[in-house]
PDB file of N, CA and C in Angstrom:
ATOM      1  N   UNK A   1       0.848  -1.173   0.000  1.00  0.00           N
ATOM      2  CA  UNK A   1       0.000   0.000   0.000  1.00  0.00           C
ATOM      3  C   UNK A   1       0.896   1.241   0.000  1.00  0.00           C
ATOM      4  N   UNK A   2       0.815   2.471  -1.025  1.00  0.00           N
ATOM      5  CA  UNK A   2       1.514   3.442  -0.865  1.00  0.00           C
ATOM      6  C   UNK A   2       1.031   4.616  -0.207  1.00  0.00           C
ATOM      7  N   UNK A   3      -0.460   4.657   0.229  1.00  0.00           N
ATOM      8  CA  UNK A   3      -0.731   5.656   0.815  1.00  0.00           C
ATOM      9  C   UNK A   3      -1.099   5.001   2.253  1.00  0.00           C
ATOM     10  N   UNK A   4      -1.250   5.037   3.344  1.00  0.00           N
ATOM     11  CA  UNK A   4      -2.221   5.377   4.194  1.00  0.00           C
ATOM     12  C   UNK A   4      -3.845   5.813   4.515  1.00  0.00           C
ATOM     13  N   UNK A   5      -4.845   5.257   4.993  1.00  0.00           N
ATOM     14  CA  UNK A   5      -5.944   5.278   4.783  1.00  0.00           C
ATOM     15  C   UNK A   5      -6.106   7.221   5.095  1.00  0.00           C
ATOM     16  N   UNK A   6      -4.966   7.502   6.583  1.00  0.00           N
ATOM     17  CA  UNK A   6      -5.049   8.625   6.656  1.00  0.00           C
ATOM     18  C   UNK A   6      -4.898  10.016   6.088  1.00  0.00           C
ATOM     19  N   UNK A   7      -3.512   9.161   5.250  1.00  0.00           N
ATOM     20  CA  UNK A   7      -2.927   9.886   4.188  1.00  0.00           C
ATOM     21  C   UNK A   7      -3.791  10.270   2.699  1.00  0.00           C
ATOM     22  N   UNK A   8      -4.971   9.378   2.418  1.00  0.00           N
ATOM     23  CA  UNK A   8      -6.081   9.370   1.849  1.00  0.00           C
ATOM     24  C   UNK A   8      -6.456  10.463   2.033  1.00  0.00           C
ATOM     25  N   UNK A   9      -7.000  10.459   3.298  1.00  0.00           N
ATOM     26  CA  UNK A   9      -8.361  11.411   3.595  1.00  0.00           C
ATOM     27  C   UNK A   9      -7.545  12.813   4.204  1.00  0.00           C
ATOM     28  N   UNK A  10      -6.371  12.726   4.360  1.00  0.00           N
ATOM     29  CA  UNK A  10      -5.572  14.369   4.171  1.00  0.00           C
ATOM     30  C   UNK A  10      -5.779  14.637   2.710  1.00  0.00           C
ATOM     31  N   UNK A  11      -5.277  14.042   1.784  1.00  0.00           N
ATOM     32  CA  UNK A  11      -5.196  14.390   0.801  1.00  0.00           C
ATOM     33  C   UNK A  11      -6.888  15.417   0.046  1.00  0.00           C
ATOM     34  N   UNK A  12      -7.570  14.347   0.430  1.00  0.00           N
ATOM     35  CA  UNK A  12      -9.125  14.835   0.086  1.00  0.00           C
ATOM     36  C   UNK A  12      -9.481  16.231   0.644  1.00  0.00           C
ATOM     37  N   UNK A  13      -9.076  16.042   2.111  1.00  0.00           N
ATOM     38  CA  UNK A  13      -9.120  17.728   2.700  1.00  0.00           C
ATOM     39  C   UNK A  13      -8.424  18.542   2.334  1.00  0.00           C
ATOM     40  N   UNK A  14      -6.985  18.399   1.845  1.00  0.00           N
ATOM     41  CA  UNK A  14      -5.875  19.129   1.462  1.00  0.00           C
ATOM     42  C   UNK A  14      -6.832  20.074  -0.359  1.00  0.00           C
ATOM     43  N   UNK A  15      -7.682  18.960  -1.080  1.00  0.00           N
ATOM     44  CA  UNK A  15      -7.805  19.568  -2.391  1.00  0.00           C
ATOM     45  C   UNK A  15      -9.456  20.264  -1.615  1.00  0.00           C
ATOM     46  N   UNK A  16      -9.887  20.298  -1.004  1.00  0.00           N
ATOM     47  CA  UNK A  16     -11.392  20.961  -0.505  1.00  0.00           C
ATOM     48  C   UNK A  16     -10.582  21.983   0.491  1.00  0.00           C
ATOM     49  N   UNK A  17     -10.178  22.137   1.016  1.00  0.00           N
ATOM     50  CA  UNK A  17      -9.519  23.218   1.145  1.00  0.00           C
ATOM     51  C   UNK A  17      -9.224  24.838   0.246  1.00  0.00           C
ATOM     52  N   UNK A  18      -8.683  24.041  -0.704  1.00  0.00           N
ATOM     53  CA  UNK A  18      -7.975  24.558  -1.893  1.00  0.00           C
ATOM     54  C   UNK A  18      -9.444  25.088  -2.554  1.00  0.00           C
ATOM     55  N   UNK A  19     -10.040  24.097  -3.089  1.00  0.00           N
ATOM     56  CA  UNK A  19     -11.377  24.841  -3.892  1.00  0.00           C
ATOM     57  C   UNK A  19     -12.730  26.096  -3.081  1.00  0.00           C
ATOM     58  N   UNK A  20     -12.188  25.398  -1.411  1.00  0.00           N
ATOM     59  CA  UNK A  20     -13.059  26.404  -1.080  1.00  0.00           C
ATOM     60  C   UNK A  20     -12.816  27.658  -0.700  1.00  0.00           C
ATOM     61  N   UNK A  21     -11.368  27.352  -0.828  1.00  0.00           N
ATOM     62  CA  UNK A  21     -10.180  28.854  -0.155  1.00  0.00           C
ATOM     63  C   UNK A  21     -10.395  29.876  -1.893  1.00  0.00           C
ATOM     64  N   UNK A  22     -10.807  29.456  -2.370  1.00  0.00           N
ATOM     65  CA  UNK A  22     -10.773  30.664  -3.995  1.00  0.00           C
ATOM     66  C   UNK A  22     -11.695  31.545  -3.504  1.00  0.00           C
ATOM     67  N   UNK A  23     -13.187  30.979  -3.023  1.00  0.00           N
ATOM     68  CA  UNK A  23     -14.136  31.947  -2.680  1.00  0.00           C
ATOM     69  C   UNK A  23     -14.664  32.358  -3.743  1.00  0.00           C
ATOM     70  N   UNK A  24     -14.772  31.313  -4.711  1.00  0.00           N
ATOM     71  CA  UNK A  24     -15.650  31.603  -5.909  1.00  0.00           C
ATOM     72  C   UNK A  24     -16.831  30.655  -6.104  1.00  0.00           C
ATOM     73  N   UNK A  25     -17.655  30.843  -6.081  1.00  0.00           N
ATOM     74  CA  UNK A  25     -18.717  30.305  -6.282  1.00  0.00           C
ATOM     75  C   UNK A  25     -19.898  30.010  -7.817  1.00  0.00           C
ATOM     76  N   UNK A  26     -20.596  28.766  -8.194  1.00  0.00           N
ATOM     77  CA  UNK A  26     -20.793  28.979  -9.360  1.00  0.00           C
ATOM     78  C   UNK A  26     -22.183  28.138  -9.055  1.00  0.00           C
ATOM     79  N   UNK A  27     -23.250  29.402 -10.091  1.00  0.00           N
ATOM     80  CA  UNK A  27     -24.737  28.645  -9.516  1.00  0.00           C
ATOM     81  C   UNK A  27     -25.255  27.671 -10.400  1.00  0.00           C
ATOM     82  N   UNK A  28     -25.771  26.500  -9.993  1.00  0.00           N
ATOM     83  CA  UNK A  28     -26.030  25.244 -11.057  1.00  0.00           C
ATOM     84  C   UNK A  28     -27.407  25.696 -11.777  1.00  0.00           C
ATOM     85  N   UNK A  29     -27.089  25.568 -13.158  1.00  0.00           N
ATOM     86  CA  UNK A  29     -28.696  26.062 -13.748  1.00  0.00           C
ATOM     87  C   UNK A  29     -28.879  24.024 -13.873  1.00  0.00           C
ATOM     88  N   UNK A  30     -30.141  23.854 -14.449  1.00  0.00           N
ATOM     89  CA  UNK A  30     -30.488  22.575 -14.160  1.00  0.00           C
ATOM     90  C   UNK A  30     -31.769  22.629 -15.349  1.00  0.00           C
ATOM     91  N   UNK A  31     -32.179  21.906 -16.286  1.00  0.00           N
ATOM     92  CA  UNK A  31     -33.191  21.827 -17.127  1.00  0.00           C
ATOM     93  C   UNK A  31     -34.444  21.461 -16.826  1.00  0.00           C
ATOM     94  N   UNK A  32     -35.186  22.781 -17.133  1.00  0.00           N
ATOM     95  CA  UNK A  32     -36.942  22.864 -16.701  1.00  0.00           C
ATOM     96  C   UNK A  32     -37.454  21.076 -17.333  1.00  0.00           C
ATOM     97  N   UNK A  33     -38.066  20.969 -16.677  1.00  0.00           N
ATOM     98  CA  UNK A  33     -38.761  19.487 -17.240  1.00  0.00           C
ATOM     99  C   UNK A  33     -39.826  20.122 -18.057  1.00  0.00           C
ATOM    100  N   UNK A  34     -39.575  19.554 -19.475  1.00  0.00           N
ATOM    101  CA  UNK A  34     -40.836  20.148 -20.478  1.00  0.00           C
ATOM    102  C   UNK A  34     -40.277  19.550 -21.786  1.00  0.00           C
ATOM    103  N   UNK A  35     -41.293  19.893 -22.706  1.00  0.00           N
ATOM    104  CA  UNK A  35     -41.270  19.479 -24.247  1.00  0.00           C
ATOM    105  C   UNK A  35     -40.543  20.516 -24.833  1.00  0.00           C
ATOM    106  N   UNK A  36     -38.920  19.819 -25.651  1.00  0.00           N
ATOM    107  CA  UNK A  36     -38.110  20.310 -26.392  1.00  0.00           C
ATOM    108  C   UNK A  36     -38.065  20.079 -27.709  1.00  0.00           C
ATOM    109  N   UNK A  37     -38.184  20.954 -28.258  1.00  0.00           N
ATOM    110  CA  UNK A  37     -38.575  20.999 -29.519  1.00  0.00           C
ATOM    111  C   UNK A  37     -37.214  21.033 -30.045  1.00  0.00           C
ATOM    112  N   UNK A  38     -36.438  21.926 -30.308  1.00  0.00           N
ATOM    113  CA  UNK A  38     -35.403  22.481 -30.585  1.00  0.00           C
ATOM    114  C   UNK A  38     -33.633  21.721 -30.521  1.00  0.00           C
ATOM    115  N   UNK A  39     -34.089  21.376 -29.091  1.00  0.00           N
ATOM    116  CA  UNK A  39     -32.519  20.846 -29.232  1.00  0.00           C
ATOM    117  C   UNK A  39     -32.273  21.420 -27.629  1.00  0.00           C
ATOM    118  N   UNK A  40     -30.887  21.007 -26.817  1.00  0.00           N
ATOM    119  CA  UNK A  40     -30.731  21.359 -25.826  1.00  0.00           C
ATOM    120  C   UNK A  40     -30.592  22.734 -25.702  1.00  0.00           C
ATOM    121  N   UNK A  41     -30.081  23.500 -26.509  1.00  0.00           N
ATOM    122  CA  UNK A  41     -29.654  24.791 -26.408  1.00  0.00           C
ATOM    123  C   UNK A  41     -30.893  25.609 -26.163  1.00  0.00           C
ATOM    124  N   UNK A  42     -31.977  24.841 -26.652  1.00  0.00           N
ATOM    125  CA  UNK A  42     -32.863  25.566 -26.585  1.00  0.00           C
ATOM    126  C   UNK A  42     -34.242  25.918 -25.334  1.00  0.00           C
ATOM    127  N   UNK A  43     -33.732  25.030 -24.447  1.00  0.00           N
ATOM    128  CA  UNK A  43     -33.658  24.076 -23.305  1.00  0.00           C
ATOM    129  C   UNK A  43     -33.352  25.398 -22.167  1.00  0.00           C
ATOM    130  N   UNK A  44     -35.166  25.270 -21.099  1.00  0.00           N
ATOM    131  CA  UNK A  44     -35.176  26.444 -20.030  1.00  0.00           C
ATOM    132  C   UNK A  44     -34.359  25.667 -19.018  1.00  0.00           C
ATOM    133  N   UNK A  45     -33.590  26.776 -18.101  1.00  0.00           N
ATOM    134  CA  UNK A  45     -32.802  26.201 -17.229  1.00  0.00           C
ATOM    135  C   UNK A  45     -32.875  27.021 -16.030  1.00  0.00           C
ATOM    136  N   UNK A  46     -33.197  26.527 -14.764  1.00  0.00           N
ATOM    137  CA  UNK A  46     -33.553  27.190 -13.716  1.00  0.00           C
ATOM    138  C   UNK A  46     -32.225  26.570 -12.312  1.00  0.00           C
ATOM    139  N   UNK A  47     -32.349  27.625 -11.607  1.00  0.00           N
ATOM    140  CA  UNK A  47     -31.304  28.155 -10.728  1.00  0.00           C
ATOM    141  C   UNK A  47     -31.767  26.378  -9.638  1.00  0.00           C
ATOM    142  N   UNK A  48     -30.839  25.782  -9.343  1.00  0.00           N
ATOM    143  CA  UNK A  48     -30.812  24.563  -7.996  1.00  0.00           C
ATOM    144  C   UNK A  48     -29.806  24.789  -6.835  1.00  0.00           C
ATOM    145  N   UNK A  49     -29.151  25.990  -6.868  1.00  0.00           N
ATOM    146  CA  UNK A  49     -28.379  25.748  -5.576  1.00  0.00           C
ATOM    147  C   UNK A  49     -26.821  26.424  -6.575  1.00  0.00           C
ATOM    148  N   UNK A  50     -25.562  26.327  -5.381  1.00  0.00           N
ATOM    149  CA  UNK A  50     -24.489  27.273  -5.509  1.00  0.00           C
ATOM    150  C   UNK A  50     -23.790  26.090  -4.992  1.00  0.00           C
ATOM    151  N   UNK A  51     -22.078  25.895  -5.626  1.00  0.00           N
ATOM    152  CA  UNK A  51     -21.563  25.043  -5.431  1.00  0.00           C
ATOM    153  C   UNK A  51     -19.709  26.259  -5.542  1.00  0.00           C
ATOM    154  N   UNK A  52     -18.835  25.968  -4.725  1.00  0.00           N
ATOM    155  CA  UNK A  52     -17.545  26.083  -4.355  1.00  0.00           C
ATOM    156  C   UNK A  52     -16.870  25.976  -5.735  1.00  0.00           C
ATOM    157  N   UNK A  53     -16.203  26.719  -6.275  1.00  0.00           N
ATOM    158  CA  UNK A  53     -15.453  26.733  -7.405  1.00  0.00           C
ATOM    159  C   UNK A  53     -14.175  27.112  -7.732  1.00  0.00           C
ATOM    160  N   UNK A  54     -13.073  26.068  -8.116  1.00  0.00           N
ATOM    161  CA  UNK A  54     -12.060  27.038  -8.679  1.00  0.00           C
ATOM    162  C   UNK A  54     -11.655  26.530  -9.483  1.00  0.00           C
ATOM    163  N   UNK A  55     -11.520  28.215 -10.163  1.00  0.00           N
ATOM    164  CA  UNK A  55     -11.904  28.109 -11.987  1.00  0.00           C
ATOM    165  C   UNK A  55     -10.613  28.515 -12.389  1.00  0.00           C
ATOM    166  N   UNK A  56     -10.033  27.867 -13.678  1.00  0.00           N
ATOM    167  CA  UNK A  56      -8.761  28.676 -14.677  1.00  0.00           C
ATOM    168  C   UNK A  56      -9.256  28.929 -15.729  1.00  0.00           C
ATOM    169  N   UNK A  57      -9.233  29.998 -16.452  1.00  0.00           N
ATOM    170  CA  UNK A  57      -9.474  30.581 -17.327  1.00  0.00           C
ATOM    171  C   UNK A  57      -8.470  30.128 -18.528  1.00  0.00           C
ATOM    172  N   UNK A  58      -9.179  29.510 -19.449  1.00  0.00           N
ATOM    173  CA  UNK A  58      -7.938  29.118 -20.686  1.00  0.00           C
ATOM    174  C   UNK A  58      -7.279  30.299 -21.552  1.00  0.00           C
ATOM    175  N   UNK A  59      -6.524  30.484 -21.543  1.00  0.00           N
ATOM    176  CA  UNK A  59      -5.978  32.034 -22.721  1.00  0.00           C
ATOM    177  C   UNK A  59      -6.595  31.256 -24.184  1.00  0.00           C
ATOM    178  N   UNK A  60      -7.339  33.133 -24.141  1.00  0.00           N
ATOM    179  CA  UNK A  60      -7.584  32.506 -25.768  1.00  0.00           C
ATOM    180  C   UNK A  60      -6.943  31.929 -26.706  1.00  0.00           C
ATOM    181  N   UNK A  61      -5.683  31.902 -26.645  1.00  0.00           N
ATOM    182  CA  UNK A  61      -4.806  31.454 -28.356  1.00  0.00           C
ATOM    183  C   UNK A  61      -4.873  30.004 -27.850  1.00  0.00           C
ATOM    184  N   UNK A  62      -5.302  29.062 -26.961  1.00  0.00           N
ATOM    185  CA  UNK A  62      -4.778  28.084 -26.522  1.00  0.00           C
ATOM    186  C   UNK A  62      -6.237  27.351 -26.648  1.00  0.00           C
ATOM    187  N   UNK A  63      -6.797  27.662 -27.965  1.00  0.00           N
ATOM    188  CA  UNK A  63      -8.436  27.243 -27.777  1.00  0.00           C
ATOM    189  C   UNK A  63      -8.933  26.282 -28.801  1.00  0.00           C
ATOM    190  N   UNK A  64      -7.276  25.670 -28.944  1.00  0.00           N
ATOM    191  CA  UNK A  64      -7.478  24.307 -30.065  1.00  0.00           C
ATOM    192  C   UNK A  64      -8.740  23.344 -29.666  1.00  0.00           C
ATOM    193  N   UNK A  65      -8.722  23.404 -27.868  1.00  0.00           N
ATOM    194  CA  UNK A  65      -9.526  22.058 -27.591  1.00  0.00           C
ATOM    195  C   UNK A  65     -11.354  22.800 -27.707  1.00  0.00           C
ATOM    196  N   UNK A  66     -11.354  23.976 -27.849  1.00  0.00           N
ATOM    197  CA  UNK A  66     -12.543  24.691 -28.042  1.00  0.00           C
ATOM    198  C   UNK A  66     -13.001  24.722 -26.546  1.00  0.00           C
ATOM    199  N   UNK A  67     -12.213  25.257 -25.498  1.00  0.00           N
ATOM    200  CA  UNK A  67     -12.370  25.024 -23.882  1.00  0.00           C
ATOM    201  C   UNK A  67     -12.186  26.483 -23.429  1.00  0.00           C
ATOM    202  N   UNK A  68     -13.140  27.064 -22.972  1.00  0.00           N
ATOM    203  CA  UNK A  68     -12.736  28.146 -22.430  1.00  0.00           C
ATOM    204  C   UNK A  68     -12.578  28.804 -20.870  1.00  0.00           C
ATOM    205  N   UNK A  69     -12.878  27.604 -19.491  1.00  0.00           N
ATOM    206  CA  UNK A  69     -12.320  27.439 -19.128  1.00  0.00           C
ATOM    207  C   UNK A  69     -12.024  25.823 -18.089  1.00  0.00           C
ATOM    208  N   UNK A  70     -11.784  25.638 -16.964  1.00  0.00           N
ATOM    209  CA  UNK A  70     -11.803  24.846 -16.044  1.00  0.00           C
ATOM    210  C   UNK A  70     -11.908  24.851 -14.973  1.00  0.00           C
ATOM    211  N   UNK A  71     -13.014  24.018 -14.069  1.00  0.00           N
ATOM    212  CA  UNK A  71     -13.148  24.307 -13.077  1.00  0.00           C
ATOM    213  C   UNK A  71     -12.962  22.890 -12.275  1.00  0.00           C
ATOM    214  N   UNK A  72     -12.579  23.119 -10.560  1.00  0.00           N
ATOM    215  CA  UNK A  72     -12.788  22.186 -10.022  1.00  0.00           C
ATOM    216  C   UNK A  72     -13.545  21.992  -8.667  1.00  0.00           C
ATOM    217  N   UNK A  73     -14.650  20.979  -8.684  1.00  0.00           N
ATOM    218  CA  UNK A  73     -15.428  21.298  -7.761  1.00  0.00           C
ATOM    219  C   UNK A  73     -15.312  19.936  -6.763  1.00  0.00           C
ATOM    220  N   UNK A  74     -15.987  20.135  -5.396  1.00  0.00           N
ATOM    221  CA  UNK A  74     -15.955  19.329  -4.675  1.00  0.00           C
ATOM    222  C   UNK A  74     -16.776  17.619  -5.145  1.00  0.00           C
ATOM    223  N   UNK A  75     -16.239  16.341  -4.604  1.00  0.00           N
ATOM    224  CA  UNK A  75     -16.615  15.408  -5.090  1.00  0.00           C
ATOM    225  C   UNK A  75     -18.223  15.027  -4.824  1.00  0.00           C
ATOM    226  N   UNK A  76     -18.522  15.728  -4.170  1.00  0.00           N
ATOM    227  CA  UNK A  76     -19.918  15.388  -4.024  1.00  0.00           C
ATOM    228  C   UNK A  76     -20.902  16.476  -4.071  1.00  0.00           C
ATOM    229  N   UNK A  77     -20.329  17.291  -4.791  1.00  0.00           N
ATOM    230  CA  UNK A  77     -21.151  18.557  -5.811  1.00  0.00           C
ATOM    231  C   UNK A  77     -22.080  18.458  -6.562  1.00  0.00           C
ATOM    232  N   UNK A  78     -23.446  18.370  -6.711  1.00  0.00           N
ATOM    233  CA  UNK A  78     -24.740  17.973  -7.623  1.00  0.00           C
ATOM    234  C   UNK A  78     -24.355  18.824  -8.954  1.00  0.00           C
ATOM    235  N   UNK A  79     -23.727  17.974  -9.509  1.00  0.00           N
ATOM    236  CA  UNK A  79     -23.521  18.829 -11.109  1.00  0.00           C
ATOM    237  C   UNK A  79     -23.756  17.337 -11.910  1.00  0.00           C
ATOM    238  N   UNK A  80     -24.525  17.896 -13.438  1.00  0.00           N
ATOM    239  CA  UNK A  80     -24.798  16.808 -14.271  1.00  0.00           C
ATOM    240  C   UNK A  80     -24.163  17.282 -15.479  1.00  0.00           C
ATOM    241  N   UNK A  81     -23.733  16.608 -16.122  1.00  0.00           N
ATOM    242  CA  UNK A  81     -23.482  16.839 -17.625  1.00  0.00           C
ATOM    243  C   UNK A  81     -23.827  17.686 -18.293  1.00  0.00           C
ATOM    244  N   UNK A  82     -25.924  17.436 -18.155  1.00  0.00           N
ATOM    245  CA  UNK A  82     -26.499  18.754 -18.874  1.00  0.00           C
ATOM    246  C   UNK A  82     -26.839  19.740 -18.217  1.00  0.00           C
ATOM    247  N   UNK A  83     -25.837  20.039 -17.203  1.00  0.00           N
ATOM    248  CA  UNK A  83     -26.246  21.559 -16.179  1.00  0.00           C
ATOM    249  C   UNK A  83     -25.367  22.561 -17.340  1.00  0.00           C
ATOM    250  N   UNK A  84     -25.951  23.803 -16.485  1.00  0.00           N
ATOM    251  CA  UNK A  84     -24.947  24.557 -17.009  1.00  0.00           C
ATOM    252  C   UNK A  84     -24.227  25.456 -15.447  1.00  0.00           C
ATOM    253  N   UNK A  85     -23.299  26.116 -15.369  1.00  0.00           N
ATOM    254  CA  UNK A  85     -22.642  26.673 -14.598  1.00  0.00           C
ATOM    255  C   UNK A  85     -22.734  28.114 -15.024  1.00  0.00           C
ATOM    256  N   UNK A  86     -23.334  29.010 -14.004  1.00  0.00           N
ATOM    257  CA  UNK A  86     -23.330  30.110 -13.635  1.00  0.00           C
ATOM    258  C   UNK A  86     -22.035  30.630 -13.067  1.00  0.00           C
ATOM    259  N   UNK A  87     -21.092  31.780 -13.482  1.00  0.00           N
ATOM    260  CA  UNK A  87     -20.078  32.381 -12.605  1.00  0.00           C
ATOM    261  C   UNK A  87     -19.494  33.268 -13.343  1.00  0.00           C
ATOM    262  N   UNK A  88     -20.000  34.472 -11.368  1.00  0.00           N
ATOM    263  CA  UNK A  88     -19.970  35.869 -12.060  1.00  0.00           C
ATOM    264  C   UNK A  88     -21.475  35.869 -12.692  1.00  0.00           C
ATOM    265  N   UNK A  89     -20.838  36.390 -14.210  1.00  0.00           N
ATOM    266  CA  UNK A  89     -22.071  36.852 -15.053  1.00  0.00           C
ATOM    267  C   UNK A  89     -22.161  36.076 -16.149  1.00  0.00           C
ATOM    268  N   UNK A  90     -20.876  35.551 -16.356  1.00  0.00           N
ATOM    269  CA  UNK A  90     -20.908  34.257 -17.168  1.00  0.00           C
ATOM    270  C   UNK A  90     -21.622  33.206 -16.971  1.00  0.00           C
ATOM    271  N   UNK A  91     -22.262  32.348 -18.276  1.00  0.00           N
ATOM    272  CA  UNK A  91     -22.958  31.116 -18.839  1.00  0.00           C
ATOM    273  C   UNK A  91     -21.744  30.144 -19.364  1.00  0.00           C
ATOM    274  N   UNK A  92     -21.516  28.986 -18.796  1.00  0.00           N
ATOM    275  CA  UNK A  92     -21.197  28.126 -18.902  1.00  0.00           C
ATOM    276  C   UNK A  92     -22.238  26.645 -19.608  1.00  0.00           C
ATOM    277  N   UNK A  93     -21.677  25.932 -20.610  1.00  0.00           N
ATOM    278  CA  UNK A  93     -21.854  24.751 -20.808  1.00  0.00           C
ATOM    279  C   UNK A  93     -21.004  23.687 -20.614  1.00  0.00           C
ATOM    280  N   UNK A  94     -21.223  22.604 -19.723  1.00  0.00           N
ATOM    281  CA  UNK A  94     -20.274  21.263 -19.476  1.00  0.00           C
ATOM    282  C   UNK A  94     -19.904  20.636 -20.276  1.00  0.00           C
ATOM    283  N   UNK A  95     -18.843  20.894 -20.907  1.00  0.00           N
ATOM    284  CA  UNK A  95     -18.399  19.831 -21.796  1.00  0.00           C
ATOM    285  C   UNK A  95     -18.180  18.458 -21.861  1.00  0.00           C
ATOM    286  N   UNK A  96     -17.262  18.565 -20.565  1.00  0.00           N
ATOM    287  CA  UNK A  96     -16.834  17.389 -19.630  1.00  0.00           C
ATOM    288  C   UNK A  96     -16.916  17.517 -18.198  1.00  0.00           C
ATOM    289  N   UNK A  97     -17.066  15.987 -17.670  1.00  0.00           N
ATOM    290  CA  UNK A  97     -17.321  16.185 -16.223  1.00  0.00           C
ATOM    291  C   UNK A  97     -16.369  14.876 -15.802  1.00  0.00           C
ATOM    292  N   UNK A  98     -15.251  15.102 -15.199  1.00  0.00           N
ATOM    293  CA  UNK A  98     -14.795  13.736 -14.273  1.00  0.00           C
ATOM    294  C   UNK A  98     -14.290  13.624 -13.127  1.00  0.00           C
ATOM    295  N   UNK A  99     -14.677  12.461 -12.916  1.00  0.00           N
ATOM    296  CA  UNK A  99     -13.524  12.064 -11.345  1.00  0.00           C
ATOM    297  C   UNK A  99     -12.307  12.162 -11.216  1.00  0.00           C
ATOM    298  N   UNK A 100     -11.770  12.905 -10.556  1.00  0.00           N
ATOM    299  CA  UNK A 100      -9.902  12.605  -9.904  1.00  0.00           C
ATOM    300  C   UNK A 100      -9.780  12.144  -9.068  1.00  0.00           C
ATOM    301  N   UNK A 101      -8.928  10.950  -8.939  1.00  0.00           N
ATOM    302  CA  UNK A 101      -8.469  10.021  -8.140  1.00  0.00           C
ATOM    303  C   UNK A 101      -7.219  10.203  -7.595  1.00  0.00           C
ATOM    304  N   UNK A 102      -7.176   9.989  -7.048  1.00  0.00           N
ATOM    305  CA  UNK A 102      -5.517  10.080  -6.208  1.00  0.00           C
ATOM    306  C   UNK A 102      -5.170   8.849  -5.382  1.00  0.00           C
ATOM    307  N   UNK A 103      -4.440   8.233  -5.642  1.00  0.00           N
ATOM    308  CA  UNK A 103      -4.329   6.629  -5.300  1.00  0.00           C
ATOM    309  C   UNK A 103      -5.739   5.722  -4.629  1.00  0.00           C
ATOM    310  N   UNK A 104      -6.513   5.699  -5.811  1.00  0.00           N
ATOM    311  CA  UNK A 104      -8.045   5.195  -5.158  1.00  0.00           C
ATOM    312  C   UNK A 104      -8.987   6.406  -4.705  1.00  0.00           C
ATOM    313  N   UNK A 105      -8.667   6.977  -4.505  1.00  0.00           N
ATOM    314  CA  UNK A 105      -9.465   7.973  -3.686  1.00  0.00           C
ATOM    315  C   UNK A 105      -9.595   8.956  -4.491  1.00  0.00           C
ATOM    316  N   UNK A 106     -11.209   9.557  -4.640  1.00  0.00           N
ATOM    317  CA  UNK A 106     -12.149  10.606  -5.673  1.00  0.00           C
ATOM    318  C   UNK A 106     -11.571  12.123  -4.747  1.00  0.00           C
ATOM    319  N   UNK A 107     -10.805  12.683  -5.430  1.00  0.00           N
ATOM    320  CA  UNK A 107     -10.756  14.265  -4.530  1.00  0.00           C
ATOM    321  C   UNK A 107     -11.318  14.974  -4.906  1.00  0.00           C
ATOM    322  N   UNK A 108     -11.891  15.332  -6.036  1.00  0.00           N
ATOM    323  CA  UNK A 108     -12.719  16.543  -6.623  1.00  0.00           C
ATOM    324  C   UNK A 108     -13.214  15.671  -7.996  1.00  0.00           C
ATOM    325  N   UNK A 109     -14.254  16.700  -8.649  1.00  0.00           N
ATOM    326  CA  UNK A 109     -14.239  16.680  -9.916  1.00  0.00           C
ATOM    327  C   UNK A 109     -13.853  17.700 -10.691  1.00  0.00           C
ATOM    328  N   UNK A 110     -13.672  17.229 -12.104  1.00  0.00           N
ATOM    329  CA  UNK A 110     -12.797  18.460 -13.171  1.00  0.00           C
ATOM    330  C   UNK A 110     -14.008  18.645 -13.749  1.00  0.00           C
ATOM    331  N   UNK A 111     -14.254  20.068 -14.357  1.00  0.00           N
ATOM    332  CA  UNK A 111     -15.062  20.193 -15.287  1.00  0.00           C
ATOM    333  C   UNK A 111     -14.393  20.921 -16.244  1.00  0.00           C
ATOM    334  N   UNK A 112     -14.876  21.210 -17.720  1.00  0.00           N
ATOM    335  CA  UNK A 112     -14.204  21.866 -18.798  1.00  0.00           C
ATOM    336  C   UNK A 112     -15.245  22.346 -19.352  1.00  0.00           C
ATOM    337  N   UNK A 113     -15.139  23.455 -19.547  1.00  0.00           N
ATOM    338  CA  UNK A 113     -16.182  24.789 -19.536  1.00  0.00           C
ATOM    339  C   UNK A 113     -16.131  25.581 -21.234  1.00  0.00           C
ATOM    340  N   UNK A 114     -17.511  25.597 -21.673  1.00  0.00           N
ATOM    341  CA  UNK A 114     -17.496  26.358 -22.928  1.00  0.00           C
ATOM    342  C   UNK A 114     -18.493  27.603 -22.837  1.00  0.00           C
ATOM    343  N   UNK A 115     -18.325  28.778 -22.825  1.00  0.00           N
ATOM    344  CA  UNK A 115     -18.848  29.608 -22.423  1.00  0.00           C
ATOM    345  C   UNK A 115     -20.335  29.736 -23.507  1.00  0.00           C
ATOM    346  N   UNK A 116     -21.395  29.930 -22.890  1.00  0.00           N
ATOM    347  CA  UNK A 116     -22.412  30.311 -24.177  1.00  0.00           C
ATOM    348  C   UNK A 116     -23.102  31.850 -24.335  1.00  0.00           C
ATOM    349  N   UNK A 117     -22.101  32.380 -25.585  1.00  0.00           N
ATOM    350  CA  UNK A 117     -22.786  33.532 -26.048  1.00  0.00           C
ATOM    351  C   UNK A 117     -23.596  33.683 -26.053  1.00  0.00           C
ATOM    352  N   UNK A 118     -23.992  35.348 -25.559  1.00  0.00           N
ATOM    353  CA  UNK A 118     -25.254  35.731 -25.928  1.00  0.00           C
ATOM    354  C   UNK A 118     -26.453  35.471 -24.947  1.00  0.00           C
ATOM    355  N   UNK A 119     -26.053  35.208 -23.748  1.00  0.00           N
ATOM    356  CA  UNK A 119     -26.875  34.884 -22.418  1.00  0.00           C
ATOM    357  C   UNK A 119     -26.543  35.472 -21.517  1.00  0.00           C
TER     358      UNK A 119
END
């Protein structure tokens, strides 16, 4: 075994620490239950709650992966795929959503953020 069970669960506090020490916060929009005609984009999305965030901002020239930015939130954060992320004044869409592990153990999740114009 290379970690410690204790050494585990420092680690987990060590990265929740970190995300909650930014003091940024990002509000989960969440999709109205109803008939979509359109497509997701087109898709009402209402406010569920505020979740701990820390976000990097990708520099624009670096926007091969079409990512504009990244965030990382706590592991047991109610975020879905098709949420979107509120922060600031910015509209976020989830591109990606995953688990980080650190020898077995979930410390946060990553998200990768595409901003949506015009909202």
């Amino acid at each position: 075994m290379l970690l410690t069970v204790r050494e585990k669960e420092q680690a987990v506090k060590d990265v929740r620490e970190l995300i909650v020490s930014s003091g940024i916060t990002a509000t989960v929009l969440r999709i109205v239950p109803g008939e979509n005609l359109y497509g997701s984009d087109d898709q009402k999305y209402s406010p569920i709650g505020s979740i701990p965030v820390e976000i990097v901002h990708t520099p624009p020239e670096d926007l091969a992966g079409k990512i504009d930015a990244t965030v990382s939130v706590l592991p047991e954060a109610d975020v879905l795929p098709e949420d979107r992320l509120q922060i600031e004044t910015v509209t976020y869409r989830i591109q990606t959503l995953e688990e980080e592990h650190f020898f077995g153990v979930i410390t946060h999740q990553s998200i990768k953020l595409v901003k949506i114009h015009g909202r």
